[in-house]
PDB file of N, CA and C in Angstrom:
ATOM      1  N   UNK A   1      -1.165  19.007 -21.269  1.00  0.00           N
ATOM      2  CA  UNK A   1       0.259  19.193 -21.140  1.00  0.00           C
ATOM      3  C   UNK A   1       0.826  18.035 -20.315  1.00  0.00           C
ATOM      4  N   UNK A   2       2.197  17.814 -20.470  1.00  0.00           N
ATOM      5  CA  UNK A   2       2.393  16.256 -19.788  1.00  0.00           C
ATOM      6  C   UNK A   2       2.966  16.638 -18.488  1.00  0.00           C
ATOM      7  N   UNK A   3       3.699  18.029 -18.484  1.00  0.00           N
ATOM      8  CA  UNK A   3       3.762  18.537 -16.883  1.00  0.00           C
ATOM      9  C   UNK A   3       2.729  18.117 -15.776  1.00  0.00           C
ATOM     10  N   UNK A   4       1.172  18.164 -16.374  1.00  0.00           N
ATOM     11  CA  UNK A   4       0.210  18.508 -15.911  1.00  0.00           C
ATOM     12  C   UNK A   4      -0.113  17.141 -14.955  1.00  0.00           C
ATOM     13  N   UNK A   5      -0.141  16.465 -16.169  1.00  0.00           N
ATOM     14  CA  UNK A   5      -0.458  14.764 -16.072  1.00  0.00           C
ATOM     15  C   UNK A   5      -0.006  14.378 -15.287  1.00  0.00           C
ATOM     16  N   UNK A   6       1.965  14.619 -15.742  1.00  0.00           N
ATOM     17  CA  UNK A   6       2.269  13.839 -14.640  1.00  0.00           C
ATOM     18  C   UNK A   6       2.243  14.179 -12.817  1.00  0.00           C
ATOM     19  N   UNK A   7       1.994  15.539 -12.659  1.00  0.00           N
ATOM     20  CA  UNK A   7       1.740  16.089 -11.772  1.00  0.00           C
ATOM     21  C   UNK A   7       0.650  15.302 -11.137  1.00  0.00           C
ATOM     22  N   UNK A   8      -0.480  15.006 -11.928  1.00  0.00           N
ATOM     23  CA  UNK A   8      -2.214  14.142 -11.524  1.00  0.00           C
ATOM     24  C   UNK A   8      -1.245  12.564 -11.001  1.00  0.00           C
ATOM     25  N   UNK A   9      -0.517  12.220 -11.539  1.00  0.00           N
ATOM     26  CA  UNK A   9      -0.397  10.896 -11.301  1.00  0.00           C
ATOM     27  C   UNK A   9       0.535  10.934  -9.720  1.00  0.00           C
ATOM     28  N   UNK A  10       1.215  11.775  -9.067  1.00  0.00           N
ATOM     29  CA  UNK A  10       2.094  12.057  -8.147  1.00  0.00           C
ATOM     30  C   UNK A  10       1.068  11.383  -6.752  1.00  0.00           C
ATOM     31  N   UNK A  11       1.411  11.112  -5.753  1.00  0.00           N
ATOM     32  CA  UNK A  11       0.304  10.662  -4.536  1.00  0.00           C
ATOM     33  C   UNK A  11       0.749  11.362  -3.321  1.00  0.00           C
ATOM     34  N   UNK A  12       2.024  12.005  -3.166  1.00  0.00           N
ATOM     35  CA  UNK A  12       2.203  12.942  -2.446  1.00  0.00           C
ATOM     36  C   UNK A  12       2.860  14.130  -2.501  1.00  0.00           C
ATOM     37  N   UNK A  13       3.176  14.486  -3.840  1.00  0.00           N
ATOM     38  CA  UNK A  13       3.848  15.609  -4.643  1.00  0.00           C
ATOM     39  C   UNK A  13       3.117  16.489  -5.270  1.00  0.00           C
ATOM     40  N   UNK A  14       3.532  17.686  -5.647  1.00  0.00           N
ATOM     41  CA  UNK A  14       2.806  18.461  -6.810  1.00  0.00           C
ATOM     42  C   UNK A  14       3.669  19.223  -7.640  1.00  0.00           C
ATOM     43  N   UNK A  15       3.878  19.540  -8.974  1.00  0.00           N
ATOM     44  CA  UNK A  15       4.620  19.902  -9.680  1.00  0.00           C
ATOM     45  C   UNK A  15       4.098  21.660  -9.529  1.00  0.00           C
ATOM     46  N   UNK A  16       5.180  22.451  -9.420  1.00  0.00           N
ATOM     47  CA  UNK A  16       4.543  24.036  -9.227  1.00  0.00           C
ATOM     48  C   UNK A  16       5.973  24.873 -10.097  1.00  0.00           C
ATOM     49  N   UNK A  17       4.858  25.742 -10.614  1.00  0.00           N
ATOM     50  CA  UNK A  17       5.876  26.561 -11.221  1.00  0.00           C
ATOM     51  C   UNK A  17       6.474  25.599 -12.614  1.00  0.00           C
ATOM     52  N   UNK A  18       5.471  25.355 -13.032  1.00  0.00           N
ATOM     53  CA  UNK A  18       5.746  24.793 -14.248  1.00  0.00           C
ATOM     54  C   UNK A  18       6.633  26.060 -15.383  1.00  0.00           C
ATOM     55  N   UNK A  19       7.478  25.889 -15.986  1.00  0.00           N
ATOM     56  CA  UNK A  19       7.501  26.781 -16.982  1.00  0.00           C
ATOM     57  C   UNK A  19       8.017  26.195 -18.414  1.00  0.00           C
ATOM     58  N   UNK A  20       7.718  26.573 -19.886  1.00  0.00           N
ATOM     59  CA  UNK A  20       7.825  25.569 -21.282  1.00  0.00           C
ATOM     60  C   UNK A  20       8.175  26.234 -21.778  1.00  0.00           C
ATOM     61  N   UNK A  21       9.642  25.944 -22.579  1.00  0.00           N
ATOM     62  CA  UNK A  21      10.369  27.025 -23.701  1.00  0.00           C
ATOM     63  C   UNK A  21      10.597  26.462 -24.572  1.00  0.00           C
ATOM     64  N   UNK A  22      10.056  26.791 -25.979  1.00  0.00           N
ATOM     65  CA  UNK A  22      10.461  26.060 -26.893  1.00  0.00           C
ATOM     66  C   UNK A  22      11.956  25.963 -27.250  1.00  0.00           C
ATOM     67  N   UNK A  23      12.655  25.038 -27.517  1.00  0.00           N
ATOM     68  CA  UNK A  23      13.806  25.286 -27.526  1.00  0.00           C
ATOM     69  C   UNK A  23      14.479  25.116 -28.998  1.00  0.00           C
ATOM     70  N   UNK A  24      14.500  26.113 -29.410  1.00  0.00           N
ATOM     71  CA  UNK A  24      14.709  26.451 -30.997  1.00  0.00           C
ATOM     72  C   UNK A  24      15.841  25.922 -31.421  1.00  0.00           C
ATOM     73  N   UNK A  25      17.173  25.891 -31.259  1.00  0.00           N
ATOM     74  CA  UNK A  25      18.501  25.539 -31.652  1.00  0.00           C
ATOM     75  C   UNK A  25      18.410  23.701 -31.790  1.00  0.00           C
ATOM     76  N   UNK A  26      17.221  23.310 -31.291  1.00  0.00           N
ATOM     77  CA  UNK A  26      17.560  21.800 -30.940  1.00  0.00           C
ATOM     78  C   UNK A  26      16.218  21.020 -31.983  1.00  0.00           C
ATOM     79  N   UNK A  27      16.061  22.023 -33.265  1.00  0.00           N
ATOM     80  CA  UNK A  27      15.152  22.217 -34.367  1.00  0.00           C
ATOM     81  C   UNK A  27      15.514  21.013 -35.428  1.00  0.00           C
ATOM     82  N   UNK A  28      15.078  19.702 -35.782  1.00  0.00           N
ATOM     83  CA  UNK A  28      15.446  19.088 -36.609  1.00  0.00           C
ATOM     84  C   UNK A  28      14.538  18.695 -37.367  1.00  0.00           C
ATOM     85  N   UNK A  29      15.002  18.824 -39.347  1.00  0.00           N
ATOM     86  CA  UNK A  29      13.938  18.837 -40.061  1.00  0.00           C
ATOM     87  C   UNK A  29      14.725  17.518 -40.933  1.00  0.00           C
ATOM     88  N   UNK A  30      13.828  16.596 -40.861  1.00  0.00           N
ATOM     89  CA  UNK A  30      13.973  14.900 -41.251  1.00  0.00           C
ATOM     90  C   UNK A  30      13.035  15.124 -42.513  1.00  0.00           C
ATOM     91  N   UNK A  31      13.888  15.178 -43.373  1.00  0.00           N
ATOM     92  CA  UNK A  31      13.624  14.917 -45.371  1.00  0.00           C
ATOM     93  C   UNK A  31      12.869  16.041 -45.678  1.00  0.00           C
ATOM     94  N   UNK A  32      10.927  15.620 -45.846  1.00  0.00           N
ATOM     95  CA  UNK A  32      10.559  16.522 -46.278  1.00  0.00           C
ATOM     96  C   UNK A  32       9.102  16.961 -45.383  1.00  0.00           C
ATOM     97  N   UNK A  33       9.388  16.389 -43.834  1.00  0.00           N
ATOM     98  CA  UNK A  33       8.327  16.582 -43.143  1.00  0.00           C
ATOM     99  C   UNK A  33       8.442  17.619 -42.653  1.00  0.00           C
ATOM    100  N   UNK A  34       7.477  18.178 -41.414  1.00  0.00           N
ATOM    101  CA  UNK A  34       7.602  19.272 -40.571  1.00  0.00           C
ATOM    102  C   UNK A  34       8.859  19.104 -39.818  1.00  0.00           C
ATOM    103  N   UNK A  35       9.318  20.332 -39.381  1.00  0.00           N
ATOM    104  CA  UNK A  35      10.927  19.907 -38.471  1.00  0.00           C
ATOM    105  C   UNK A  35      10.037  19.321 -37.183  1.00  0.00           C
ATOM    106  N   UNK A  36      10.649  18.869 -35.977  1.00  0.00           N
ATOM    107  CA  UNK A  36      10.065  18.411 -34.940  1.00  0.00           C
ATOM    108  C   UNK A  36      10.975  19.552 -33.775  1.00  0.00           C
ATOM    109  N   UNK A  37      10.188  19.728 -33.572  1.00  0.00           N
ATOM    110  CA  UNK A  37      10.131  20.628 -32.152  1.00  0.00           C
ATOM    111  C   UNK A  37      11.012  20.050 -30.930  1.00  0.00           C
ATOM    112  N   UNK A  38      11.882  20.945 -30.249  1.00  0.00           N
ATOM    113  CA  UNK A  38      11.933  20.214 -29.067  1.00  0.00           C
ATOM    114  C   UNK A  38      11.424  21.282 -27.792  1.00  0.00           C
ATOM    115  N   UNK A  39      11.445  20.713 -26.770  1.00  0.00           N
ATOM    116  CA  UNK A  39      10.809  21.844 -25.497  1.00  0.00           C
ATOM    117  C   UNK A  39      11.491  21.262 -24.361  1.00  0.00           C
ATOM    118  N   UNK A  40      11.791  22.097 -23.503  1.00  0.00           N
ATOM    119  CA  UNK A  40      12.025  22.471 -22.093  1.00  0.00           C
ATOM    120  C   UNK A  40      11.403  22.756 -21.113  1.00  0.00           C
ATOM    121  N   UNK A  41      11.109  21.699 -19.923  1.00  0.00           N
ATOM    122  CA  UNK A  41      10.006  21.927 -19.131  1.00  0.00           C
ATOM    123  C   UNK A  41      10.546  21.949 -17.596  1.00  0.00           C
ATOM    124  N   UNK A  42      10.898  23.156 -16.832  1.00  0.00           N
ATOM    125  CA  UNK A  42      11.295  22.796 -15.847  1.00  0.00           C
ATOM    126  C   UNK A  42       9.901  23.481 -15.085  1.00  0.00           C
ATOM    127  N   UNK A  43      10.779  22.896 -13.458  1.00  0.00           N
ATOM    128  CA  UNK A  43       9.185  23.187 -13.002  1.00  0.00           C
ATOM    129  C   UNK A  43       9.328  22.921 -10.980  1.00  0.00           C
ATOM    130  N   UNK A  44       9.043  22.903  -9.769  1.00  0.00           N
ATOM    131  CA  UNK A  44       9.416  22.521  -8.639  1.00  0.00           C
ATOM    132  C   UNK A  44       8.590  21.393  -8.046  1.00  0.00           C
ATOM    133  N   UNK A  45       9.358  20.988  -7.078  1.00  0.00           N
ATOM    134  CA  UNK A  45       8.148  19.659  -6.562  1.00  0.00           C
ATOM    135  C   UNK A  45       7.828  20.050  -5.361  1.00  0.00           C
ATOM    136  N   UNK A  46       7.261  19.876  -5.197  1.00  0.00           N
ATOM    137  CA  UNK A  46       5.926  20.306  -3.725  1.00  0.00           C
ATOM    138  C   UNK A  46       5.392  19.144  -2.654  1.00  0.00           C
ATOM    139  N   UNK A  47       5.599  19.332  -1.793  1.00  0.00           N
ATOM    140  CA  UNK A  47       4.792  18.189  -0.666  1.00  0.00           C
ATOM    141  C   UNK A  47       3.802  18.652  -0.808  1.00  0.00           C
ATOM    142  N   UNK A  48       2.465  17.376  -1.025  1.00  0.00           N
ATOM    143  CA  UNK A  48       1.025  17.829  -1.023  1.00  0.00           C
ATOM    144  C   UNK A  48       0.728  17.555   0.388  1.00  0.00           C
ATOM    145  N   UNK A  49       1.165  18.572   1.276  1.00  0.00           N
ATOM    146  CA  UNK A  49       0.800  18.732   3.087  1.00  0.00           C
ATOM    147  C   UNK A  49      -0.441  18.646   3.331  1.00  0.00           C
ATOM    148  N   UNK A  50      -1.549  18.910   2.630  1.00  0.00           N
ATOM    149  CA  UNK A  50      -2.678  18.461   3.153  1.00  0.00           C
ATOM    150  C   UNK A  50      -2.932  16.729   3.254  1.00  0.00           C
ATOM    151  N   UNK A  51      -2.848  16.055   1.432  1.00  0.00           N
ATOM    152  CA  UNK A  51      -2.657  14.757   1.788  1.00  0.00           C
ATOM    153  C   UNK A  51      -2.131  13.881   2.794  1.00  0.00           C
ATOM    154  N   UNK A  52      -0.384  15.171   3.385  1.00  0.00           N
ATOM    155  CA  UNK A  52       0.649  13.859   4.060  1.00  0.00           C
ATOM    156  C   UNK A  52      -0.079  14.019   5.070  1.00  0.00           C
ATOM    157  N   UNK A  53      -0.750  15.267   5.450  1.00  0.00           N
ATOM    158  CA  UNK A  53      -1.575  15.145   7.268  1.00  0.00           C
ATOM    159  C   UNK A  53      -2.653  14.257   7.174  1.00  0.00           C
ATOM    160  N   UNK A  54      -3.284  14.166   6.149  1.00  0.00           N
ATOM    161  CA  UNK A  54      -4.448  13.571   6.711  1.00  0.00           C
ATOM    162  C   UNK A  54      -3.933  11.919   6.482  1.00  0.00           C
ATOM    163  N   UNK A  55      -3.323  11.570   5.962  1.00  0.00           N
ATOM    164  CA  UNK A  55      -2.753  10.046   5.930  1.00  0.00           C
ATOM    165  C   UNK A  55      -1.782   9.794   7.127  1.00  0.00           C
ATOM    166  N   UNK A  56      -1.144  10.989   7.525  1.00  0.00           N
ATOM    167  CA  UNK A  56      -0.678  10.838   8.928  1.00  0.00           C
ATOM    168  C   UNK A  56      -1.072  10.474   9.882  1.00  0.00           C
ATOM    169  N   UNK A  57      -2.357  10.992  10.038  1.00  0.00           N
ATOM    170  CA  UNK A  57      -3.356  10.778  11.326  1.00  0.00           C
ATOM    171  C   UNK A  57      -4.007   9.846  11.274  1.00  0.00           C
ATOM    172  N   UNK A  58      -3.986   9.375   9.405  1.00  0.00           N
ATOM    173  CA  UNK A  58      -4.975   7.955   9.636  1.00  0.00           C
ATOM    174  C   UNK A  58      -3.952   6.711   9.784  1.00  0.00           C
ATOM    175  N   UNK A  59      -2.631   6.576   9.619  1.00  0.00           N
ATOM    176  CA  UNK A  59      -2.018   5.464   9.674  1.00  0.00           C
ATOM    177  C   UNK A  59      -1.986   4.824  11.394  1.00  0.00           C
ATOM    178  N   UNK A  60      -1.914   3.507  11.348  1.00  0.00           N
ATOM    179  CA  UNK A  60      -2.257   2.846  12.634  1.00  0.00           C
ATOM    180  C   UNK A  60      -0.496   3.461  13.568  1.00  0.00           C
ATOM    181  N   UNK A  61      -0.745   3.271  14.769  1.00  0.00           N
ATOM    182  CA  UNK A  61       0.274   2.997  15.979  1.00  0.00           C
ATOM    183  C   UNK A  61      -0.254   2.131  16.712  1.00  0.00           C
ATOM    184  N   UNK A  62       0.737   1.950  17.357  1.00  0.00           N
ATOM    185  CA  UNK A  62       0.842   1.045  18.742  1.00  0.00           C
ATOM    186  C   UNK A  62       1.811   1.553  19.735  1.00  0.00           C
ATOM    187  N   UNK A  63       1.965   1.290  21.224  1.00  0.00           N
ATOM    188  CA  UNK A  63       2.561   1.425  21.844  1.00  0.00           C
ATOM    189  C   UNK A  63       2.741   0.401  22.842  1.00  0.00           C
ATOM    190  N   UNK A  64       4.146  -0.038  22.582  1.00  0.00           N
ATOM    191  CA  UNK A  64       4.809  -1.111  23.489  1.00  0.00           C
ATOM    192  C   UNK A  64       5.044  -1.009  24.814  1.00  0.00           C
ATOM    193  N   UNK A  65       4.765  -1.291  25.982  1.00  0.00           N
ATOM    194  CA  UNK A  65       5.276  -1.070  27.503  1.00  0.00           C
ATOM    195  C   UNK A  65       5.632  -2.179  27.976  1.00  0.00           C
ATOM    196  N   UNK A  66       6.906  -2.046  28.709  1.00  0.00           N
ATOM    197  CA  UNK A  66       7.497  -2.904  29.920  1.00  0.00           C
ATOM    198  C   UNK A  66       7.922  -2.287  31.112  1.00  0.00           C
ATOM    199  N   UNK A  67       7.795  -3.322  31.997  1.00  0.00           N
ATOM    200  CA  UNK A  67       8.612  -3.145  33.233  1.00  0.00           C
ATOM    201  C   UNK A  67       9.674  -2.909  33.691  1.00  0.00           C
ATOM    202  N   UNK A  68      10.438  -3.495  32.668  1.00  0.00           N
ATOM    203  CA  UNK A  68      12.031  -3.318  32.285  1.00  0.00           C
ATOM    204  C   UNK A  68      12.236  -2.163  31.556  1.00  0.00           C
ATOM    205  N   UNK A  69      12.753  -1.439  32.813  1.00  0.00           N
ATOM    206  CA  UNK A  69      13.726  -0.380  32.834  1.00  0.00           C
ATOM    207  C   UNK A  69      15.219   0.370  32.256  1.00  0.00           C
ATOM    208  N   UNK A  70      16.131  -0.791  32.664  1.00  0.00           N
ATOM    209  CA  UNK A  70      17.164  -0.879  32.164  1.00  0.00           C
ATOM    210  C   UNK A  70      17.180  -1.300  30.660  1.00  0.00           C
ATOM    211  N   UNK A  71      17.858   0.183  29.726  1.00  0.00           N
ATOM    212  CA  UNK A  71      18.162  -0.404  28.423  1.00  0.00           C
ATOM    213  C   UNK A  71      18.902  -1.453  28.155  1.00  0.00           C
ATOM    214  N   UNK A  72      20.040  -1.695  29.393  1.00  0.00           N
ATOM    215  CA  UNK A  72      21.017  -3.026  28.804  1.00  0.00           C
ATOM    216  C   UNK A  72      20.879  -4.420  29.106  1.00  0.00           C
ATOM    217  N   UNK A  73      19.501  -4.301  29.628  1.00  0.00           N
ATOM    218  CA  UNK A  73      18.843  -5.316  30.417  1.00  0.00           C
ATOM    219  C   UNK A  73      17.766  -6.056  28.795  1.00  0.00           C
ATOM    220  N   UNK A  74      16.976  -4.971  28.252  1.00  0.00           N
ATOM    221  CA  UNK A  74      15.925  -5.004  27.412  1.00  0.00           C
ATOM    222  C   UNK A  74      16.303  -3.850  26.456  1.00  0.00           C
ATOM    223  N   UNK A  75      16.178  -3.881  25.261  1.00  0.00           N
ATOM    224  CA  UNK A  75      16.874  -2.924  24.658  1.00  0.00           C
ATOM    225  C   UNK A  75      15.176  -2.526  23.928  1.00  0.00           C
ATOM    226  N   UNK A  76      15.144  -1.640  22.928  1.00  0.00           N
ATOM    227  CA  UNK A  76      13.500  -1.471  22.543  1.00  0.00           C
ATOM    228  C   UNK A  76      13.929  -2.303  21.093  1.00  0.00           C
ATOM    229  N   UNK A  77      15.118  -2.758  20.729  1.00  0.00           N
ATOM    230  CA  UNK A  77      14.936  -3.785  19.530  1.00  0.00           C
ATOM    231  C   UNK A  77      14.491  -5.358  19.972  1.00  0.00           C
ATOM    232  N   UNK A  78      15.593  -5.273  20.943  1.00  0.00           N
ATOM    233  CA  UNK A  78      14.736  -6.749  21.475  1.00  0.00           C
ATOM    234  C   UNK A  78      13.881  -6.481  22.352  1.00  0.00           C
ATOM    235  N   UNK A  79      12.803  -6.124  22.345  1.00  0.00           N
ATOM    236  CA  UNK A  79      11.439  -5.742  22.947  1.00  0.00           C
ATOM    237  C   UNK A  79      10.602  -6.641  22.054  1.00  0.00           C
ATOM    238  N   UNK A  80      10.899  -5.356  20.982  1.00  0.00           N
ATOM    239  CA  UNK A  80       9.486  -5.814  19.717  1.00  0.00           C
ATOM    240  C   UNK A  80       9.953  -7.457  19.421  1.00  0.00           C
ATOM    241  N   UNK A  81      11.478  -7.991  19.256  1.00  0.00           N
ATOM    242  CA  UNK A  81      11.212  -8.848  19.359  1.00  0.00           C
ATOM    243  C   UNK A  81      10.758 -10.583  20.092  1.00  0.00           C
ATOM    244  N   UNK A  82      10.824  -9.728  21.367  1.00  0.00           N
ATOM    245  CA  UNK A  82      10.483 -10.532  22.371  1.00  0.00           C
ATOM    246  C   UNK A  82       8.834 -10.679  22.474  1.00  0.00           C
ATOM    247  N   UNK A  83       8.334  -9.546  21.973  1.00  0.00           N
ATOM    248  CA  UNK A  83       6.769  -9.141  21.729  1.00  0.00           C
ATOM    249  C   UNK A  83       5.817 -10.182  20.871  1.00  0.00           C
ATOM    250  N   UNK A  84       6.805 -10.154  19.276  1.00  0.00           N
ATOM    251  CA  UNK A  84       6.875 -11.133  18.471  1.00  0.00           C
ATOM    252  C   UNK A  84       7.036 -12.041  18.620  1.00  0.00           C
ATOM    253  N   UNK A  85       7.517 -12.443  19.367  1.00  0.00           N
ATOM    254  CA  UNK A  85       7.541 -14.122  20.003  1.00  0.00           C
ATOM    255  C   UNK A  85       6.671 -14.338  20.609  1.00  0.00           C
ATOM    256  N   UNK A  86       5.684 -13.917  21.027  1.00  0.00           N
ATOM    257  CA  UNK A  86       4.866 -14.184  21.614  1.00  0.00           C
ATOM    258  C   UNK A  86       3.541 -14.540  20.941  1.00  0.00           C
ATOM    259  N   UNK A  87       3.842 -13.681  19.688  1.00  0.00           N
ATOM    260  CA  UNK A  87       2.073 -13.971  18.972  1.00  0.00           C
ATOM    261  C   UNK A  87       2.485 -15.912  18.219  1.00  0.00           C
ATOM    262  N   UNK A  88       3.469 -16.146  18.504  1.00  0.00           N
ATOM    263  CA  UNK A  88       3.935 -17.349  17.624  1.00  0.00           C
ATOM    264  C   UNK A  88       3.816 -18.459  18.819  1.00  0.00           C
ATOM    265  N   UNK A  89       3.721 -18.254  20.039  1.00  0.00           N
ATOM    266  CA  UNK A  89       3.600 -19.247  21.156  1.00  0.00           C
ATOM    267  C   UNK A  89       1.742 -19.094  21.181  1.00  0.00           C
ATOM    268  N   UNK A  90       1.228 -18.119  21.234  1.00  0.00           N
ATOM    269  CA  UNK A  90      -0.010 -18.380  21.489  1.00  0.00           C
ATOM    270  C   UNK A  90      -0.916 -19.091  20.428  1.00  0.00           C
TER     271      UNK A  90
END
């Protein structure tokens, strides 16, 4: 089923509560083949919470410290980039 599939292909989602209705009124028969079908697939999306925790805990941090106190002195944007300047002098 392509609900299914595309559900397999998702990396932090899951499709739930799939449900498929054929949808009869939307029935079209081209010359002298079979008519072609149409269908209706609704369905909910899901956080896959086990995946997002464990990729949570594995993604890196860091933690920045200064001496400087005062936000209007050192702000934490120009921190990181005062930080950054630094790997470019050494």
């Amino acid at each position: 089923m392509a609900a299914q599939t595309l559900s397999k292909q998702l990396n932090y989602h899951n499709l739930t509560d799939i449900k498929i209705e054929h949808s009869s009124e939307k029935t079209l028969k081209l010359s002298q083949r079979e008519p072609k079908k149409f269908y209706t697939i609704q369905a909910s999306l899901a956080i896959n919470s086990n995946l997002r925790e464990r990729e949570s805990r594995q993604a890196g941090r860091f933690i920045l410290a200064t001496n400087v106190l005062d936000v209007n002195e050192l702000s934490n944007a120009q921190m990181i980039v005062k930080y950054k300047e630094q790997q470019s002098a050494e």
